[in-house]
PDB file of N, CA and C in Angstrom:
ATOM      1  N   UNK A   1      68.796  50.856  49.753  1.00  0.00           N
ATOM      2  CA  UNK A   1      69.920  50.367  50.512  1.00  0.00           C
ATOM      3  C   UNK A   1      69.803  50.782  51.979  1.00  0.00           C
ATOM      4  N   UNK A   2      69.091  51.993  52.221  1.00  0.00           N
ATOM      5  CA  UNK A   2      69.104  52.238  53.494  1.00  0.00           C
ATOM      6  C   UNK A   2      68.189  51.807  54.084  1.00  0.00           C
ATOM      7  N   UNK A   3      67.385  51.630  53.450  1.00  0.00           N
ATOM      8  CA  UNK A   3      66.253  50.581  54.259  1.00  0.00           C
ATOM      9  C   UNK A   3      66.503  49.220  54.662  1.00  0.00           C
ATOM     10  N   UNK A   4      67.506  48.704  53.694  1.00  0.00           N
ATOM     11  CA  UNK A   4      68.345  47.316  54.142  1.00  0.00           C
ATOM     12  C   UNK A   4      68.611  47.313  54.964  1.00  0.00           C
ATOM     13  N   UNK A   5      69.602  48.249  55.632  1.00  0.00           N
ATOM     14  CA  UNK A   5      70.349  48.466  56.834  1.00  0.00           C
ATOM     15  C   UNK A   5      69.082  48.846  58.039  1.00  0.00           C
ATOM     16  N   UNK A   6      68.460  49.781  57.567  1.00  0.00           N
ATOM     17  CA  UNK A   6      67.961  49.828  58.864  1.00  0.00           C
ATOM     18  C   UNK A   6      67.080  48.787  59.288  1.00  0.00           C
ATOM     19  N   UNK A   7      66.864  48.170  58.280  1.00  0.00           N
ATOM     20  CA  UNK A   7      65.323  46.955  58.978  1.00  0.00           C
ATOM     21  C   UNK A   7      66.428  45.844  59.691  1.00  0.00           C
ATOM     22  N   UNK A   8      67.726  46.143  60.054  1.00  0.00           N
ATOM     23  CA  UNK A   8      68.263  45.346  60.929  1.00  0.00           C
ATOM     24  C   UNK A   8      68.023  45.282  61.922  1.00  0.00           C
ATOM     25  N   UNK A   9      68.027  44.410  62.886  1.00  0.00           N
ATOM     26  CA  UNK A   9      67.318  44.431  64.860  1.00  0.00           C
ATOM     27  C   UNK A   9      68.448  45.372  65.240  1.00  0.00           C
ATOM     28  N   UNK A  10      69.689  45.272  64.921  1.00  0.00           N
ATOM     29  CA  UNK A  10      70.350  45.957  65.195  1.00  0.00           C
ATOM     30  C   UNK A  10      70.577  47.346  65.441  1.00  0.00           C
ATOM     31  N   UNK A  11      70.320  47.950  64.283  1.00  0.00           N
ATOM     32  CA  UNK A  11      70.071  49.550  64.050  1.00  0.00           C
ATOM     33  C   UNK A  11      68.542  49.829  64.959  1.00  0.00           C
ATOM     34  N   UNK A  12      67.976  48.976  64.862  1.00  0.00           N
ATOM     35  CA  UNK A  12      66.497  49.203  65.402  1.00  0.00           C
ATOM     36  C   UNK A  12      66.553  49.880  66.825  1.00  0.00           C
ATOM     37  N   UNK A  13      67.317  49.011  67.559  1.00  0.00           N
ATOM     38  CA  UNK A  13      67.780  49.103  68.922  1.00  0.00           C
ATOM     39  C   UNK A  13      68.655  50.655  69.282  1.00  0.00           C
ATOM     40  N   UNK A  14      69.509  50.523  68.126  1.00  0.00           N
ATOM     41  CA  UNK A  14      70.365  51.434  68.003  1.00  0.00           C
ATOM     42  C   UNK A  14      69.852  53.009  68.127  1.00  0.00           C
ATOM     43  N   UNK A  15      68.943  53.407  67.073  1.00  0.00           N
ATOM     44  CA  UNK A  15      68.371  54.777  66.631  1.00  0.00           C
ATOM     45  C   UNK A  15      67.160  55.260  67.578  1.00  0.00           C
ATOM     46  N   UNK A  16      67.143  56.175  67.603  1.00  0.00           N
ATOM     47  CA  UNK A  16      66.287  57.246  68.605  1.00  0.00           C
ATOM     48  C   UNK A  16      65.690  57.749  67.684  1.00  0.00           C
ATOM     49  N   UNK A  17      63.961  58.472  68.586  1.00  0.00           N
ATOM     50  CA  UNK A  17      63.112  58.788  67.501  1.00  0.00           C
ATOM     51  C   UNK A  17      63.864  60.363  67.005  1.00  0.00           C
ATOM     52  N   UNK A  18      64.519  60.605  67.213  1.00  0.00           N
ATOM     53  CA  UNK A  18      65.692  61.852  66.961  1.00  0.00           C
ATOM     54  C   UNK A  18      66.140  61.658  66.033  1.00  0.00           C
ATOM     55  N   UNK A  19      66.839  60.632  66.242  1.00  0.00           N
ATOM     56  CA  UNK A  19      67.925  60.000  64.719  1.00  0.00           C
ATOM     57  C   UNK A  19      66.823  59.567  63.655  1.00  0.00           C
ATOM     58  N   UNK A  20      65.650  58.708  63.499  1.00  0.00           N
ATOM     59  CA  UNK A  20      64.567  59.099  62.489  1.00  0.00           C
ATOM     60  C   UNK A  20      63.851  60.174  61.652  1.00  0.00           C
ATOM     61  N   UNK A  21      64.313  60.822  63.096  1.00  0.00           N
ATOM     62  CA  UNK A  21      63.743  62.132  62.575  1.00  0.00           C
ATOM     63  C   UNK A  21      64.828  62.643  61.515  1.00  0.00           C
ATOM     64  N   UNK A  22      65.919  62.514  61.897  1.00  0.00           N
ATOM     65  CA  UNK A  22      66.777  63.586  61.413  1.00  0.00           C
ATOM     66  C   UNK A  22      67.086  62.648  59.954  1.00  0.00           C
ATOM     67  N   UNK A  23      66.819  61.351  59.930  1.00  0.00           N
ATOM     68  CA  UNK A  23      66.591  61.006  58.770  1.00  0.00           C
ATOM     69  C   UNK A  23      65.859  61.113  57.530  1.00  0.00           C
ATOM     70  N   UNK A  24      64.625  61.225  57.942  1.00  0.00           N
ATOM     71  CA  UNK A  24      63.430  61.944  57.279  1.00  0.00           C
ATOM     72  C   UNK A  24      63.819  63.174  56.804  1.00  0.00           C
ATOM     73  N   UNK A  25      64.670  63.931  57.186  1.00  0.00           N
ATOM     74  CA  UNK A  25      64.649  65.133  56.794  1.00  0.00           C
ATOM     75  C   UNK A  25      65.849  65.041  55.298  1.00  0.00           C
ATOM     76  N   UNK A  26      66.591  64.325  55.489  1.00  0.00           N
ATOM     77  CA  UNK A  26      67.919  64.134  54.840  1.00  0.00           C
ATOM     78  C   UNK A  26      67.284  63.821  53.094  1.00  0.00           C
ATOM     79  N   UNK A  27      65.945  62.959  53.776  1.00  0.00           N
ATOM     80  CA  UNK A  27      65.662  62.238  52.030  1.00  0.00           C
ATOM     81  C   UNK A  27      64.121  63.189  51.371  1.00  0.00           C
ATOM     82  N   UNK A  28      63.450  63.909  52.359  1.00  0.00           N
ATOM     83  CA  UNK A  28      62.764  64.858  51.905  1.00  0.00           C
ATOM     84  C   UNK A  28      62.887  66.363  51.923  1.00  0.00           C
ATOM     85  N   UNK A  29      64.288  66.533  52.063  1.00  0.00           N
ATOM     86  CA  UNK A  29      64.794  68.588  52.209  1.00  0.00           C
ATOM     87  C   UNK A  29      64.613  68.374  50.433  1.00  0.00           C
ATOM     88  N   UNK A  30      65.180  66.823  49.842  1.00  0.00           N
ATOM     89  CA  UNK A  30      65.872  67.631  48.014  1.00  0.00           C
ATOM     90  C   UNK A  30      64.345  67.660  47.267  1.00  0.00           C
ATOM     91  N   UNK A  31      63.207  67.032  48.356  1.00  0.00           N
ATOM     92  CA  UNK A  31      61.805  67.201  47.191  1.00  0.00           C
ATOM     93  C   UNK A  31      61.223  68.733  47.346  1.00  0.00           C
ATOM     94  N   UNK A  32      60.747  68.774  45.551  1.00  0.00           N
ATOM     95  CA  UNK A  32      59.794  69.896  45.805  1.00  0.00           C
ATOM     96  C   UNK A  32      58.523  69.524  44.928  1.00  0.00           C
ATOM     97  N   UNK A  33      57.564  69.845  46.017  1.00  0.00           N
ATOM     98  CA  UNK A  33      56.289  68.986  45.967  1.00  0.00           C
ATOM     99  C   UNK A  33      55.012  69.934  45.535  1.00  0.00           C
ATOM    100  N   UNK A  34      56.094  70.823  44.067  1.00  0.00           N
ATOM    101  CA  UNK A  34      55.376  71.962  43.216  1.00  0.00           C
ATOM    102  C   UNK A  34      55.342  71.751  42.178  1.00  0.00           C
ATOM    103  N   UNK A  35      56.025  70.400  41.908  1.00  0.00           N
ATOM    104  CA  UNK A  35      57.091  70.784  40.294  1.00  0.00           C
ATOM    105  C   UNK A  35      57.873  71.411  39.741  1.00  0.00           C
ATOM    106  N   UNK A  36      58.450  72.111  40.670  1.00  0.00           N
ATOM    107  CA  UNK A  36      59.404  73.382  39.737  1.00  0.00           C
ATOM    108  C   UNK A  36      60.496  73.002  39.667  1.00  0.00           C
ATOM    109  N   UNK A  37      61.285  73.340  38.897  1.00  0.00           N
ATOM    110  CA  UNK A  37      63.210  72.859  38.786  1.00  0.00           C
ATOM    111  C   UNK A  37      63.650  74.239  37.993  1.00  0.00           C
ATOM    112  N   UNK A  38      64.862  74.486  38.846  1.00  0.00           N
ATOM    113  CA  UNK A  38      65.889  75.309  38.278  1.00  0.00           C
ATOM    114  C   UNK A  38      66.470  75.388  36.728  1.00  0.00           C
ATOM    115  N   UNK A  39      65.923  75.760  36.395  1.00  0.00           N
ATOM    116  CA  UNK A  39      66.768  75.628  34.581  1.00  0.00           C
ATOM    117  C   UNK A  39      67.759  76.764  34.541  1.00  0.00           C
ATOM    118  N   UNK A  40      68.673  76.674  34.306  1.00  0.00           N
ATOM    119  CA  UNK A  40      70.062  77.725  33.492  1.00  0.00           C
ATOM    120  C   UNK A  40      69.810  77.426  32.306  1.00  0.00           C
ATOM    121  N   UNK A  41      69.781  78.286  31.387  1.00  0.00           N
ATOM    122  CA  UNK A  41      69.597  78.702  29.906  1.00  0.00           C
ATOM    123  C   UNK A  41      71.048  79.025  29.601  1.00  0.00           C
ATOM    124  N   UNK A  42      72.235  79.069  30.554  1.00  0.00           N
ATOM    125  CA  UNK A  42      73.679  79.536  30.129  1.00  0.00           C
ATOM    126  C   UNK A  42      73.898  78.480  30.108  1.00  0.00           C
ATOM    127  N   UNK A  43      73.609  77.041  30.248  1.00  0.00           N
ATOM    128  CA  UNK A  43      74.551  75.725  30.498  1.00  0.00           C
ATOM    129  C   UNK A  43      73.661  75.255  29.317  1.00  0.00           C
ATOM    130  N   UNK A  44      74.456  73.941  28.226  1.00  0.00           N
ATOM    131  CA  UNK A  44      73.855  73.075  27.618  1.00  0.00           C
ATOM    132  C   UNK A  44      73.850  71.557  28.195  1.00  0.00           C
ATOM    133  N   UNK A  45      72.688  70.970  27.940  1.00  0.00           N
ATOM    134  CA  UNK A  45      72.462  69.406  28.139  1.00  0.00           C
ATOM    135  C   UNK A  45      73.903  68.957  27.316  1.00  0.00           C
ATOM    136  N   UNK A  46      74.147  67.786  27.855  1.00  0.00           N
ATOM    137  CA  UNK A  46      75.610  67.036  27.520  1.00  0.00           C
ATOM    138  C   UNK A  46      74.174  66.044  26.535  1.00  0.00           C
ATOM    139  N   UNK A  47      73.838  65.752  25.943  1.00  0.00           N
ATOM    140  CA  UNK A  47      72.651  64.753  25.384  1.00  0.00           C
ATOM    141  C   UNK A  47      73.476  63.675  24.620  1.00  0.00           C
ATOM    142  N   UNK A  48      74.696  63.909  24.124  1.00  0.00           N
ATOM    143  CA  UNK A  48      75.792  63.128  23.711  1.00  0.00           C
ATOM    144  C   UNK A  48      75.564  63.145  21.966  1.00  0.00           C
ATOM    145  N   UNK A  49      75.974  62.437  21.104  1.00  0.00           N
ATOM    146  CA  UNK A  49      75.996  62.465  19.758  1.00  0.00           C
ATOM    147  C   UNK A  49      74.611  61.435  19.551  1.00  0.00           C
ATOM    148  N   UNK A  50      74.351  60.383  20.161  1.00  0.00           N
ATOM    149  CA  UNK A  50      73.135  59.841  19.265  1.00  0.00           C
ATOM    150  C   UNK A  50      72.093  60.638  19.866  1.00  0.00           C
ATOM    151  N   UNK A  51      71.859  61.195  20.474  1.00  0.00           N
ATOM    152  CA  UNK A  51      70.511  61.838  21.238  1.00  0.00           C
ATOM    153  C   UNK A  51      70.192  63.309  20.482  1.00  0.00           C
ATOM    154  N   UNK A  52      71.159  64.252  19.916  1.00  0.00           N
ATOM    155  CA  UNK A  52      71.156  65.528  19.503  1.00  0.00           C
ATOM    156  C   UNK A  52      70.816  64.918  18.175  1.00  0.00           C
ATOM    157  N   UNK A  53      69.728  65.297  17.610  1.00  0.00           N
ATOM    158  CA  UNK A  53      69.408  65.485  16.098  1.00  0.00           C
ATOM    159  C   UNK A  53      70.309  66.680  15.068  1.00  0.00           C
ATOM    160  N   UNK A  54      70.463  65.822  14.456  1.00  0.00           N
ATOM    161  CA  UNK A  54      71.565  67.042  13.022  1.00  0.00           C
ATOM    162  C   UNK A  54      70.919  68.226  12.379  1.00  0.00           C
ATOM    163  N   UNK A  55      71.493  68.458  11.305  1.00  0.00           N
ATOM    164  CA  UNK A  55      71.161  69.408  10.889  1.00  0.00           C
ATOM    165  C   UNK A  55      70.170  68.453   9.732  1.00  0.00           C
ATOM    166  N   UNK A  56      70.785  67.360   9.447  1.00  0.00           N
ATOM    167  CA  UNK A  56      69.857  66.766   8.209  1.00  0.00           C
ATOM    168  C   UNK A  56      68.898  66.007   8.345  1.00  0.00           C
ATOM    169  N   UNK A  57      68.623  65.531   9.865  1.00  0.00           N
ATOM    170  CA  UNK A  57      67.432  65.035  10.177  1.00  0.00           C
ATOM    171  C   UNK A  57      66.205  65.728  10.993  1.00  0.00           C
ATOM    172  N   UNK A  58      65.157  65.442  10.058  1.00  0.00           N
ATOM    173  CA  UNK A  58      64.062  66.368  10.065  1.00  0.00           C
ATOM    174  C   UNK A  58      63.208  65.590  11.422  1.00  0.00           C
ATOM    175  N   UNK A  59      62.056  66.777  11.996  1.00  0.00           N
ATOM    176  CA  UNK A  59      61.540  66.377  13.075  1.00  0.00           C
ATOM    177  C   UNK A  59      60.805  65.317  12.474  1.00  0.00           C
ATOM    178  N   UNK A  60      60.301  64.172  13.442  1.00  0.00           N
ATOM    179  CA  UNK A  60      59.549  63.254  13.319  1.00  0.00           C
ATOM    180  C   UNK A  60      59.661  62.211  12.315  1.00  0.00           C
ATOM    181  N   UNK A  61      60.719  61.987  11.483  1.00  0.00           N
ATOM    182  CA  UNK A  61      61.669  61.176  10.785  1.00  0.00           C
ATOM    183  C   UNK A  61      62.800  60.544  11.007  1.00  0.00           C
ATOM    184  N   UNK A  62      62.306  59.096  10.933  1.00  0.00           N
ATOM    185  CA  UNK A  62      63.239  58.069  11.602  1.00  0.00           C
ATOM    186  C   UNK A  62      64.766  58.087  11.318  1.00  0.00           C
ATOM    187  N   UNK A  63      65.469  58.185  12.206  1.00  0.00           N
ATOM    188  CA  UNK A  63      66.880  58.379  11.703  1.00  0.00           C
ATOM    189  C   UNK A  63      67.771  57.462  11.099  1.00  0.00           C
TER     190      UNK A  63
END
C-alpha cells in the first residue's frame, strides 16, 4: 500500500532524500537478519480448538 502511494508524481515531488531515508528505517528497524525471535515460555499460543490436538488423538493420525 505504501508503495501505491508513493509511486505517485505527487509524493515524488513531495519527499526529500531525508524523508526516504527515514522511511527505510521504519520498515527495516522490526527485521532481524539472524533468525532469532523472542519466545516467552510463561505465555501460551491461542492455536484455538481445531489446531490443539486432544488427549485422544495420537501423533501422526488423521483426525
Amino acid at each position: 500500500m505504501v508503495q501505491i502511494v508513493l509511486a505517485e508524481p505527487k509524493w515524488q515531488k513531495i519527499l526529500t532524500d531525508a524523508d526516504r531515508r527515514g522511511l527505510s528505517a521504519l520498515f527495516w528497524s522490526h527485521l532481524n537478519l539472524y533468525g532469532k525471535f523472542e519466545l516467552d515460555m510463561s505465555k501460551r499460543l491461542d492455536l484455538g480448538p481445531d489446531l490443539a490436538p486432544g488427549p485422544e488423538t495420537e501423533v501422526g493420525q488423521p483426525t
